[in-house]
Protein backbone atom coordinates (compact mmCIF):
# COMPACT_ATOMS: atom_id res chain seq x y z
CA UNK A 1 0.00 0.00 0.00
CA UNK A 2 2.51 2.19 1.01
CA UNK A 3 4.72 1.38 -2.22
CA UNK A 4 1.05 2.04 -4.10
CA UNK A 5 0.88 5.63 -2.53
CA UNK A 6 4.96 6.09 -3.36
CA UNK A 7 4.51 5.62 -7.11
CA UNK A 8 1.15 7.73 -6.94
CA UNK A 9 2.81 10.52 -5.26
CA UNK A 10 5.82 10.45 -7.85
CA UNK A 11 3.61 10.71 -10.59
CA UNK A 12 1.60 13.52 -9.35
CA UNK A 13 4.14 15.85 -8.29
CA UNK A 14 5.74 15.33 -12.14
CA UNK A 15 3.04 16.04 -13.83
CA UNK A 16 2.34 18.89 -11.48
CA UNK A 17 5.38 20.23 -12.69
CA UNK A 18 4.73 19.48 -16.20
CA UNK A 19 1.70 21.92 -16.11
CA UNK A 20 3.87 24.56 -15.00
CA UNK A 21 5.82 24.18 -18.13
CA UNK A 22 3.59 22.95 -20.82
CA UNK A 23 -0.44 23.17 -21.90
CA UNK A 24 -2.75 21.16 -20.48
CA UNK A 25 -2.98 18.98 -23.65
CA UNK A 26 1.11 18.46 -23.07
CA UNK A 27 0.36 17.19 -19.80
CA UNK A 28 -2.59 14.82 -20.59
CA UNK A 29 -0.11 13.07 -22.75
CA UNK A 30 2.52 13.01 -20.20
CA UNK A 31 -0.13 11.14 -17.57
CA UNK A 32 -0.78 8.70 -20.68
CA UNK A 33 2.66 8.00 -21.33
CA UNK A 34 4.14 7.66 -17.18
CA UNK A 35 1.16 4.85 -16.76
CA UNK A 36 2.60 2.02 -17.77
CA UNK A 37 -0.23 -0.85 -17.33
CA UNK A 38 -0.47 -4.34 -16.35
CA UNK A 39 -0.12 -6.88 -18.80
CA UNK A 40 -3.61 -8.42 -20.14
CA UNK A 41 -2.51 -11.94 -18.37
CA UNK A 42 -2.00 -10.31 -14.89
CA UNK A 43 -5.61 -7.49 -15.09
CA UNK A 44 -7.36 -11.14 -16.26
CA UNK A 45 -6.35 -12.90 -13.22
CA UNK A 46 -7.21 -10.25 -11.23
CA UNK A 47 -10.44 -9.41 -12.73
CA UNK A 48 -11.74 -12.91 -12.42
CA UNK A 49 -10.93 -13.56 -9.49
CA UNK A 50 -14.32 -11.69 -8.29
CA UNK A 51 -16.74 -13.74 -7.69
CA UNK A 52 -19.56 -11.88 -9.26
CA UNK A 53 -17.54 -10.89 -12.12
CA UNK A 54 -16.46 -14.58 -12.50
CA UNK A 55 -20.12 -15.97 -12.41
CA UNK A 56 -21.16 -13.10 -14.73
CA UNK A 57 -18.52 -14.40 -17.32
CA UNK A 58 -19.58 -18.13 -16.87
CA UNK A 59 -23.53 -17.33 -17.31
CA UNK A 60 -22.31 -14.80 -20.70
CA UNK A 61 -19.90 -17.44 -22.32
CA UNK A 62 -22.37 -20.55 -21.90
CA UNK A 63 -25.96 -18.63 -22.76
CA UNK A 64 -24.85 -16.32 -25.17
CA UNK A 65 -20.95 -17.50 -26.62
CA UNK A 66 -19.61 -14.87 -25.39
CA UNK A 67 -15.53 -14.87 -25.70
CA UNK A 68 -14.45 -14.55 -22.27
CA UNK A 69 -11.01 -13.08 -22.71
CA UNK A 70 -11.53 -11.30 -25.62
CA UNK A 71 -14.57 -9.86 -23.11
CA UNK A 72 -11.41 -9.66 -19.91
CA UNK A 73 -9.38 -7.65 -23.06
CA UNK A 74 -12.03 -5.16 -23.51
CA UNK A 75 -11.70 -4.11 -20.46
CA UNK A 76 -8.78 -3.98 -19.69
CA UNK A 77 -8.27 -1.57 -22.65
CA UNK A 78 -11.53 0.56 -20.98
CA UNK A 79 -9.35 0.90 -17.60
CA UNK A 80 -6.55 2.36 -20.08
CA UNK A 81 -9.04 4.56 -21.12
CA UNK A 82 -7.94 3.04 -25.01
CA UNK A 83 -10.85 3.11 -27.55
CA UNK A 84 -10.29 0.78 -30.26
CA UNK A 85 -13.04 0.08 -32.96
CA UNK A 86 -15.55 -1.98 -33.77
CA UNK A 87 -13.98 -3.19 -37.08
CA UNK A 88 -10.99 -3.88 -34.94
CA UNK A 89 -13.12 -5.20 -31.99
CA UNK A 90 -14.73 -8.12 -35.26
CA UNK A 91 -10.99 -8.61 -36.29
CA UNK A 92 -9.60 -9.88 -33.11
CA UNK A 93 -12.60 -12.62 -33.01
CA UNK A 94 -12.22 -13.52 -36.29
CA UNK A 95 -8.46 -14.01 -35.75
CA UNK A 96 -8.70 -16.02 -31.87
CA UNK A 97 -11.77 -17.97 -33.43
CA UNK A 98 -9.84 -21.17 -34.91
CA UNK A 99 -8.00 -21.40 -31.55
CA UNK A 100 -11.05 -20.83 -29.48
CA UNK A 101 -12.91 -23.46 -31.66
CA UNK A 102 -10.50 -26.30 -31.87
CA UNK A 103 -8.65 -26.34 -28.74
CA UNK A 104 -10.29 -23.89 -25.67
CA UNK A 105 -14.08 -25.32 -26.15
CA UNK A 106 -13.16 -29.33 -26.80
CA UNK A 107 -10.87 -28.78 -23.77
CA UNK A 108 -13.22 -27.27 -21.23
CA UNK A 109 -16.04 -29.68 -22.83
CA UNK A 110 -13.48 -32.26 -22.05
CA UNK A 111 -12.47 -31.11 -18.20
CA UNK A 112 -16.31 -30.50 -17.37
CA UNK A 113 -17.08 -34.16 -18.70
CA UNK A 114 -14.58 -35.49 -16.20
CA UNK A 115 -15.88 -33.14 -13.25
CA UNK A 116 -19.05 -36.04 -13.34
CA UNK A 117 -19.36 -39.74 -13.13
CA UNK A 118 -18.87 -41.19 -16.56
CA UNK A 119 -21.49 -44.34 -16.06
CA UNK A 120 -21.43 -47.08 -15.67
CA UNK A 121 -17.91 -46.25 -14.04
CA UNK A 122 -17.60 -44.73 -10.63
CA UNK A 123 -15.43 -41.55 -10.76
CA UNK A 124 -12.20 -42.64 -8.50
CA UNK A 125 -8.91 -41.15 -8.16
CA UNK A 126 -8.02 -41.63 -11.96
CA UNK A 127 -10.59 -39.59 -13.21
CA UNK A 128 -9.85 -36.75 -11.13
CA UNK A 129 -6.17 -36.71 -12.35
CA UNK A 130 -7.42 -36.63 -15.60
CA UNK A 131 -10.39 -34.20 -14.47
CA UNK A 132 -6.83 -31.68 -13.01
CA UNK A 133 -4.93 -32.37 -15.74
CA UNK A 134 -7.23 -31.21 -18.04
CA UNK A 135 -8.17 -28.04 -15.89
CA UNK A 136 -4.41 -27.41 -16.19
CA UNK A 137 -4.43 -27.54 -20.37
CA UNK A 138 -7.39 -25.50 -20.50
CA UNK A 139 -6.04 -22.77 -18.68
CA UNK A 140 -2.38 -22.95 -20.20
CA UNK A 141 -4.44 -22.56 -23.63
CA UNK A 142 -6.66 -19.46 -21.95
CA UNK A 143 -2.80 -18.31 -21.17
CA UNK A 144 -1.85 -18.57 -24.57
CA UNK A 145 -4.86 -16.86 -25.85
CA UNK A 146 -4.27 -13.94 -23.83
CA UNK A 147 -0.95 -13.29 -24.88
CA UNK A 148 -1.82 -13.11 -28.95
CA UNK A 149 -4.96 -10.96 -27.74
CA UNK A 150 -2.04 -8.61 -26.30
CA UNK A 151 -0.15 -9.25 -29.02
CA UNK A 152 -2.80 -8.34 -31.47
CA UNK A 153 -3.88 -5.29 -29.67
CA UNK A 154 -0.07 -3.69 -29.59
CA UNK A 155 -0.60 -4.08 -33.27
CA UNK A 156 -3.32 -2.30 -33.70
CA UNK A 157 -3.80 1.43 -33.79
CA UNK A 158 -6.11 2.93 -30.60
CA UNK A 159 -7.45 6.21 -29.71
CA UNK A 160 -8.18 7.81 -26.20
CA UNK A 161 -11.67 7.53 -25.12
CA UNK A 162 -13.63 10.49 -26.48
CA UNK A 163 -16.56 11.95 -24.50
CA UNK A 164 -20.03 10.00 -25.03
CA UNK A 165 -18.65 7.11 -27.23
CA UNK A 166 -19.42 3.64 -25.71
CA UNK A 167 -16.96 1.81 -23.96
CA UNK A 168 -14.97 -1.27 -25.82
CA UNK A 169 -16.60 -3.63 -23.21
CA UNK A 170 -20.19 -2.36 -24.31
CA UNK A 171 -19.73 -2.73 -27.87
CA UNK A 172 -18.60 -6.25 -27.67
CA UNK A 173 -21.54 -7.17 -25.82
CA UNK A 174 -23.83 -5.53 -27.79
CA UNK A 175 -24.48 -7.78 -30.31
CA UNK A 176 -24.57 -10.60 -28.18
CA UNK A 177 -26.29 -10.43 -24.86
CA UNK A 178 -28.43 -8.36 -22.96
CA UNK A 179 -27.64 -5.07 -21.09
CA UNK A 180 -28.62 -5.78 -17.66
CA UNK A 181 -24.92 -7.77 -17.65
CA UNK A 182 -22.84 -5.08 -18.44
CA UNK A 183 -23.41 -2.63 -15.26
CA UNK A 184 -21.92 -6.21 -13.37
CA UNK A 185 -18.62 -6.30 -15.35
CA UNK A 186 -18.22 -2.40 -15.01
CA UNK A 187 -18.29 -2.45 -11.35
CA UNK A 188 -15.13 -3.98 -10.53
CA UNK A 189 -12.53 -3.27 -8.26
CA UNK A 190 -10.37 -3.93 -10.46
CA UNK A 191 -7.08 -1.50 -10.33
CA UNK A 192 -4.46 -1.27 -13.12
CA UNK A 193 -0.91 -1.14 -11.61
CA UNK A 194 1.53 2.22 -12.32
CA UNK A 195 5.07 1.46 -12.47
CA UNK A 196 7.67 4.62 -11.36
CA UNK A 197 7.86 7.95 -13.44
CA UNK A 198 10.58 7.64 -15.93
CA UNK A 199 13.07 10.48 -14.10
């Protein structure tokens, strides 16, 4: 906490003397550039762990096929205040899709199979390897799906967050499930992390 309050106080009192020196728009751009974010892999772990988020993300992926880290993505670029979109928003599904279809949804059909008795066999000790095993796959290729959602999003060009324009969270969601679900995934408490002031 107090390391929290440190950094926080370091980046204040620069950019307070930034305004002295330069515009206002100069020292928006300073704040942008001094807050350097978590990764995607470390705001998703953090972000789930909520239990109302979590349940939220469960309920969206298996009613309505919603994506749930290219959903965890979205908003991790909102907290960055990032607006990318939504050609770019289609273009990151379109590219995670053959991943998402031929190794994330076999493997978590696989590792939910094994969470219940197979009949006529009695789920032993075996099973449940398998059952942990599989748990462990699945989330090594949720990992790995992360990282080329990162990867895709350094590659692509976004904006700041203009006044009145929906957030990247809301138009993903959109499309594909209803509204009353997006208020729940907006009120995290989710912070993103600010490494030092470059001196």
């Amino acid at each position: 906490m107090l390391l929290k309050l440190s950094i926080s106080c370091v980046i204040l009192r620069q950019c307070s003397y930034l305004s002295h020196k330069y515009n206002k728009d100069d020292v928006l751009k300073a704040k942008f550039i001094v807050s350097t974010h978590k990764s995607l892999l470390d705001f998703a772990f953090s972000y789930y762990s909520e239990a109302d988020i979590a349940n939220a993300c469960i309920h969206l992926q298996d009613k309505y096929s919603v994506n749930i880290c290219l959903l965890i993505a979205m908003r991790w670029l909102d907290k960055q205040e990032r607006w990318i979109s939504d050609e770019q928003i289609k273009d990151i599904a379109d590219y995670i899709k053959p991943w998402v279809d031929e190794v994330i949804i076999p493997t978590r059909s696989l590792r939910r199979r094994l969470k219940l008795p197979i009949e006529p066999f009695t789920r032993n000790a075996v099973q449940e390897q398998m059952y942990l095993s599989i748990k462990q796959l699945e989330l090594t290729a949720e990992k790995e799906l992360l990282g080329e959602i990162e990867l895709r999003l350094k590659d692509e060009s976004a904006t700041a967050k203009h006044f009145g324009a929906m957030e990247n969270l809301e138009r993903y969601l959109a499309p594909l499930a209803p509204k009353e679900f997006w208020e729940i995934l907006q009120q995290d408490k989710v912070e993103i992390a600010l490494k030092p002031c470059p001196v």
